[in-house]
N, C-alpha and C. Protein backbone atom coordinates (compact mmCIF):
# COMPACT_ATOMS: atom_id res chain seq x y z
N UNK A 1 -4.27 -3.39 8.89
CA UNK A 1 -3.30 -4.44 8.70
C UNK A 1 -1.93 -4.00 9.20
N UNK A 2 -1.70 -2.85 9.25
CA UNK A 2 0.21 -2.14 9.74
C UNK A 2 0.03 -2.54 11.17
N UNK A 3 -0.92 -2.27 12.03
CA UNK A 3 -1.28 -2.48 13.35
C UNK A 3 -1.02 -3.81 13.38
N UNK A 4 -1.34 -5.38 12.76
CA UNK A 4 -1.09 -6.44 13.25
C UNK A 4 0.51 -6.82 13.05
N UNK A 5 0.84 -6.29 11.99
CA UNK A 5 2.07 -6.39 11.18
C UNK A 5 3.24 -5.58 12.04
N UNK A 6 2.57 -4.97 13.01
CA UNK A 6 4.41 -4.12 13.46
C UNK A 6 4.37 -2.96 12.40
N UNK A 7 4.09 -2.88 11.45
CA UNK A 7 4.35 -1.73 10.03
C UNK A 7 3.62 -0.49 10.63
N UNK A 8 4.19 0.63 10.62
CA UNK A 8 3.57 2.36 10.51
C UNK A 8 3.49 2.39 9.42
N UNK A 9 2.24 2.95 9.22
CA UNK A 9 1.67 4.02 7.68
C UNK A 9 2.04 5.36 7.61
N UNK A 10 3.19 5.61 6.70
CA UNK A 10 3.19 7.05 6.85
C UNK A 10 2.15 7.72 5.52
N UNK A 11 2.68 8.25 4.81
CA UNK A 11 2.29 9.36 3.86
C UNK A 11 1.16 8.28 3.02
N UNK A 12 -0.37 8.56 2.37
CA UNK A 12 -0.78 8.33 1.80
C UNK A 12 -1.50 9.49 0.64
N UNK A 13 -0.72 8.46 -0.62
CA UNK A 13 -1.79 9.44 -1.68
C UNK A 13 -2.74 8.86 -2.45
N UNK A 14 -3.96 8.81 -2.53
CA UNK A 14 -4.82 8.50 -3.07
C UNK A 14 -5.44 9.03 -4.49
N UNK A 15 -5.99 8.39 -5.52
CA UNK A 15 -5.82 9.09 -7.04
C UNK A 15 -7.42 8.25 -7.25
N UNK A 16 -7.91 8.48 -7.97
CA UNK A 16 -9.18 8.32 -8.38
C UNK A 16 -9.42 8.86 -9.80
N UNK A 17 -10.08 8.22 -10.92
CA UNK A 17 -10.40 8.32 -12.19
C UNK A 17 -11.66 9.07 -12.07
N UNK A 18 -11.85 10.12 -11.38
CA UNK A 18 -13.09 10.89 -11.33
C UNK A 18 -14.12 11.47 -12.71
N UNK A 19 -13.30 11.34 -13.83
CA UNK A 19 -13.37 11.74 -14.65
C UNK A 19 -14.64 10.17 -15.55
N UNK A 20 -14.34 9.07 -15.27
CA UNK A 20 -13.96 8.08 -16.10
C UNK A 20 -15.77 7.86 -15.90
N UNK A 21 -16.55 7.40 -16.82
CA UNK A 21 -18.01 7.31 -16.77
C UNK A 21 -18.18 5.35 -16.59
N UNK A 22 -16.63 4.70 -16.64
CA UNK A 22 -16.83 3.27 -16.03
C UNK A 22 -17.86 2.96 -15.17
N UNK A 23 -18.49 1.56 -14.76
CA UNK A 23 -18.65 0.96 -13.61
C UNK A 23 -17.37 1.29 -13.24
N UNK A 24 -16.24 0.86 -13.16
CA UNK A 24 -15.11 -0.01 -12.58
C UNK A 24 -14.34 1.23 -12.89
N UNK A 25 -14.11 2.08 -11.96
CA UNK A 25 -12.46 2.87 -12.09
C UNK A 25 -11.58 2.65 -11.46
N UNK A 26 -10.19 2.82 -11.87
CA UNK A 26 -9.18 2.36 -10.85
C UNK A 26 -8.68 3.36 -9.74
N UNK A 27 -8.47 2.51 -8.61
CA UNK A 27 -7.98 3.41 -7.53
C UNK A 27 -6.21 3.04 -7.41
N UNK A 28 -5.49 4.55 -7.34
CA UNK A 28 -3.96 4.26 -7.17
C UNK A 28 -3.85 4.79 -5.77
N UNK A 29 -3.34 4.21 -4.90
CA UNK A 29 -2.79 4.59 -3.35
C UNK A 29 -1.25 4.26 -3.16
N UNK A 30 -0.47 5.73 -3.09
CA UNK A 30 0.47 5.41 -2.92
C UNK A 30 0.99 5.58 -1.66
N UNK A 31 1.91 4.94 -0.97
CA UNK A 31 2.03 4.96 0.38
C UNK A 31 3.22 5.16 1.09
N UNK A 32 3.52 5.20 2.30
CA UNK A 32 5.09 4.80 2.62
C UNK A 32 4.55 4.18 4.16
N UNK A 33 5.91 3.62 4.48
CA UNK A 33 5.88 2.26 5.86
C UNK A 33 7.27 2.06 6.37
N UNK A 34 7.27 2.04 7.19
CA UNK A 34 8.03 1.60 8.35
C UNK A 34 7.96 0.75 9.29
N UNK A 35 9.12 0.07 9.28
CA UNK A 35 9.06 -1.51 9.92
C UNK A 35 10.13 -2.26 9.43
N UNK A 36 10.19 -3.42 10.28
CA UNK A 36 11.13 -4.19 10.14
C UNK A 36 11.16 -5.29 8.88
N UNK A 37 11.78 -6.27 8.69
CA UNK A 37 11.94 -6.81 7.27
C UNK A 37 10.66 -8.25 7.29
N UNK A 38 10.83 -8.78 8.45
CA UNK A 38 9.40 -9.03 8.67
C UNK A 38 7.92 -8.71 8.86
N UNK A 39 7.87 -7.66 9.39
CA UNK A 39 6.69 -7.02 9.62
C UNK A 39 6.14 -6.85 7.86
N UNK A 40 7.55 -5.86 6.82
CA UNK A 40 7.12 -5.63 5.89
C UNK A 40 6.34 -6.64 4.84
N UNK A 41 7.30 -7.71 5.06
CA UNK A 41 7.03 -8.80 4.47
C UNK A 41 5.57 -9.54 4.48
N UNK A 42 4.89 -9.32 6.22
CA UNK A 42 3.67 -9.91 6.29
C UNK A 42 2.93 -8.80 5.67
N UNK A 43 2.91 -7.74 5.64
CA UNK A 43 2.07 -7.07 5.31
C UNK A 43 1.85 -7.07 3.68
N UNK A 44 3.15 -7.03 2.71
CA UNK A 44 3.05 -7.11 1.40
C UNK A 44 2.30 -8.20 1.40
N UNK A 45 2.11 -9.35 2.37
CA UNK A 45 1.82 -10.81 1.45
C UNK A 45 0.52 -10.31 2.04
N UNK A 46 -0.11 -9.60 2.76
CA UNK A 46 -1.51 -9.36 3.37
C UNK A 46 -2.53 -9.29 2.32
N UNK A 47 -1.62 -7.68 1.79
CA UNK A 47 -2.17 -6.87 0.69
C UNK A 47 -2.26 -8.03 -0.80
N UNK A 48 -1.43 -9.43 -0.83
CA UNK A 48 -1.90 -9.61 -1.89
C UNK A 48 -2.61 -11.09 -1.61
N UNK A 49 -2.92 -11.10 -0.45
CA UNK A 49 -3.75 -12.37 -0.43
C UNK A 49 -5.01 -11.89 0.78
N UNK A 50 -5.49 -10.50 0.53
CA UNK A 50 -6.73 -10.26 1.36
C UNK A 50 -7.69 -10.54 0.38
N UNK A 51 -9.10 -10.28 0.56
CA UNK A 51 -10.15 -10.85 0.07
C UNK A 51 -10.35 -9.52 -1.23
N UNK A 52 -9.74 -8.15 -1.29
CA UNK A 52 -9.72 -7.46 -2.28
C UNK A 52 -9.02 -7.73 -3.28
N UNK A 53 -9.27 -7.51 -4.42
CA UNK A 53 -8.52 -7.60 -5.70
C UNK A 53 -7.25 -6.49 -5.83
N UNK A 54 -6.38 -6.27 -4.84
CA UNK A 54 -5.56 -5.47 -5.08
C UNK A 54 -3.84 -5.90 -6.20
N UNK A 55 -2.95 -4.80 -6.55
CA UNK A 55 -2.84 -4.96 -7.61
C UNK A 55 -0.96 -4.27 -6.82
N UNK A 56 0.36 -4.37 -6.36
CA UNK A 56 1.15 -4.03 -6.04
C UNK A 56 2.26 -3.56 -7.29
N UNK A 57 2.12 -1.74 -7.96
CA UNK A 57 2.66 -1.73 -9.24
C UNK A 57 4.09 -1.42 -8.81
N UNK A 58 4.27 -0.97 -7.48
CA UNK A 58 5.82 -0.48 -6.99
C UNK A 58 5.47 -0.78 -5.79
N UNK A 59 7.04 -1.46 -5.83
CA UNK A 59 7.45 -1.36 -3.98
C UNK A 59 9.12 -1.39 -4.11
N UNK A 60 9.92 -0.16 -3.26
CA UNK A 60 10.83 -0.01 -2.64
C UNK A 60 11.53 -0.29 -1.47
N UNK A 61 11.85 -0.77 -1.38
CA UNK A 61 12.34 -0.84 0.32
C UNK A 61 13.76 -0.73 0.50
N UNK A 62 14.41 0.69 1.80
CA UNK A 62 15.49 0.71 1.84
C UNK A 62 15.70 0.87 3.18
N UNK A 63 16.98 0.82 3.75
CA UNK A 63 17.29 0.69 5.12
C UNK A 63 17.09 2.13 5.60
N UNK A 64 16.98 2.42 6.72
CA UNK A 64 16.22 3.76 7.62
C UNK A 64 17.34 4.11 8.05
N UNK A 65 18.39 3.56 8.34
CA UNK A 65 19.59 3.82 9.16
C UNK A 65 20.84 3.06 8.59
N UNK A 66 21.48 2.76 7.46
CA UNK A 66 22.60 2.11 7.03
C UNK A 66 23.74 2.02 8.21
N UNK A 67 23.90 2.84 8.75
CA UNK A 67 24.74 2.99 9.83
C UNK A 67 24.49 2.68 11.12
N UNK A 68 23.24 1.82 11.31
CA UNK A 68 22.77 1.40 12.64
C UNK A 68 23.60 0.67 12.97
N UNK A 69 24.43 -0.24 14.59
CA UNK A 69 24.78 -1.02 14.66
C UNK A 69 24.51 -2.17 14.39
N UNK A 70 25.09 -3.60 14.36
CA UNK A 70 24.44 -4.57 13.86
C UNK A 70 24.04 -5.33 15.06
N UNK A 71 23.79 -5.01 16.44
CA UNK A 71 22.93 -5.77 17.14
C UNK A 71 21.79 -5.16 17.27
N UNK A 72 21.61 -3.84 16.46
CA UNK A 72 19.82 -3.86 16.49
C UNK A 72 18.99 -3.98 15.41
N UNK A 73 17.84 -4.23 15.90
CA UNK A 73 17.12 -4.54 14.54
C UNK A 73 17.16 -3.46 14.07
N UNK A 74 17.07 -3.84 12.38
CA UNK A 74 17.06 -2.94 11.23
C UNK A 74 15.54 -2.37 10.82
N UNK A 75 15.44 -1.42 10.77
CA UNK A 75 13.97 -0.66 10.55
C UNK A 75 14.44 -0.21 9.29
N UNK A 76 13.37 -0.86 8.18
CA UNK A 76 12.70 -0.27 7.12
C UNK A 76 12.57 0.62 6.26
N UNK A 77 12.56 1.41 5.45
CA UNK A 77 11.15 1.96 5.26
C UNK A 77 10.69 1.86 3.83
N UNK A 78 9.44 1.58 3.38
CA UNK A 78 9.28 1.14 2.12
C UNK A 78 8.21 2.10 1.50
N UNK A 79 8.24 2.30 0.18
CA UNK A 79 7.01 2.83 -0.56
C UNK A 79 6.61 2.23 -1.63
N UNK A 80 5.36 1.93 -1.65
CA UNK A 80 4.55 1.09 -2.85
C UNK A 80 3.54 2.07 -3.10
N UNK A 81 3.12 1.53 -4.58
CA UNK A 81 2.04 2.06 -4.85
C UNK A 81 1.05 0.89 -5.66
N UNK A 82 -0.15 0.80 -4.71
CA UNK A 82 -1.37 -0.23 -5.04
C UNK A 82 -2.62 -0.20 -5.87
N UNK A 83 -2.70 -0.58 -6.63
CA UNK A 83 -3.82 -0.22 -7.56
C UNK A 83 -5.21 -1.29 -7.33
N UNK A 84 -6.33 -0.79 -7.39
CA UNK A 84 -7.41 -1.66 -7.57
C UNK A 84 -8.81 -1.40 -7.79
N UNK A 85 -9.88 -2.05 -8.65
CA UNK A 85 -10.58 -1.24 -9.13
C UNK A 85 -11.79 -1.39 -7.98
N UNK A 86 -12.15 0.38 -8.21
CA UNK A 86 -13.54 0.53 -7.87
C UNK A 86 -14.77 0.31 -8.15
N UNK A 87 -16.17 -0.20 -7.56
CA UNK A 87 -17.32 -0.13 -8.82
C UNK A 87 -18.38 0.99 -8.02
N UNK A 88 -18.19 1.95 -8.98
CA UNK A 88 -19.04 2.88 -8.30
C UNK A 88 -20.34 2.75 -8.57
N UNK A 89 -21.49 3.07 -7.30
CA UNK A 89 -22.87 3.04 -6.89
C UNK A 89 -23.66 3.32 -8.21
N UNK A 90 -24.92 3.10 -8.30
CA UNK A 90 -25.58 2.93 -9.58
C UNK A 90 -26.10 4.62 -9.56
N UNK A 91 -26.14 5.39 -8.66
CA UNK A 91 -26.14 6.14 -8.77
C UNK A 91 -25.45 7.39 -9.22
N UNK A 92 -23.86 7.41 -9.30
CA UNK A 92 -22.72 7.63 -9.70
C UNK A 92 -22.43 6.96 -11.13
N UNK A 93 -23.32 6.42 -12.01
CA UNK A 93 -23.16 6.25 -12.90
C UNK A 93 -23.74 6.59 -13.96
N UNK A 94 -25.26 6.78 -13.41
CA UNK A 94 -26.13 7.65 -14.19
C UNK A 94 -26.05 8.88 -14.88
N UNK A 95 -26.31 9.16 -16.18
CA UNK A 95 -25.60 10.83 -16.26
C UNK A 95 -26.37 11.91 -16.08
């Protein structure tokens, strides 16, 4: 989705309830992005109207360059962190 959006993916961290004997554990991915105020924009509304149940618990967004001139576009950069649950294989559940 950053690819249709104009948005770079930078840093991802991924968290997993490895522990948790659920069907359903939650996954936290936290991220960072770069891009313009549109690009960001399509992409937040991506993430909450794609066909996954995802879940947006933080998002930041601050300017990359405060001091850029004002005839160029303004680049970004934002960090969220997305939550949504997993259902792990019937095999992964068995003890």
């Amino acid at each position: 989705m950053g690819e249709r959006t104009g948005v770079t993916i930078g840093a991802l961290d991924i968290r997993v309830d490895s522990g948790a004997s659920q069907a359903f554990v939650p996954v936290r991915i936290h991220a960072t992005a770069v891009g313009d105020i549109q690009g960001l924009g399509s992409f937040v509304a991506g993430l909450e109207g794609g066909a996954l149940a995802l879940t947006i618990r933080a998002l930041s967004i601050d300017a990359a360059d405060g001091a850029a001139p004002p005839n160029r576009a303004e680049v970004l950069n934002a960090e969220l962190t997305v939550e949504s649950p997993w259902r792990r294989g019937a095999m992964e559940t068995s003890p």
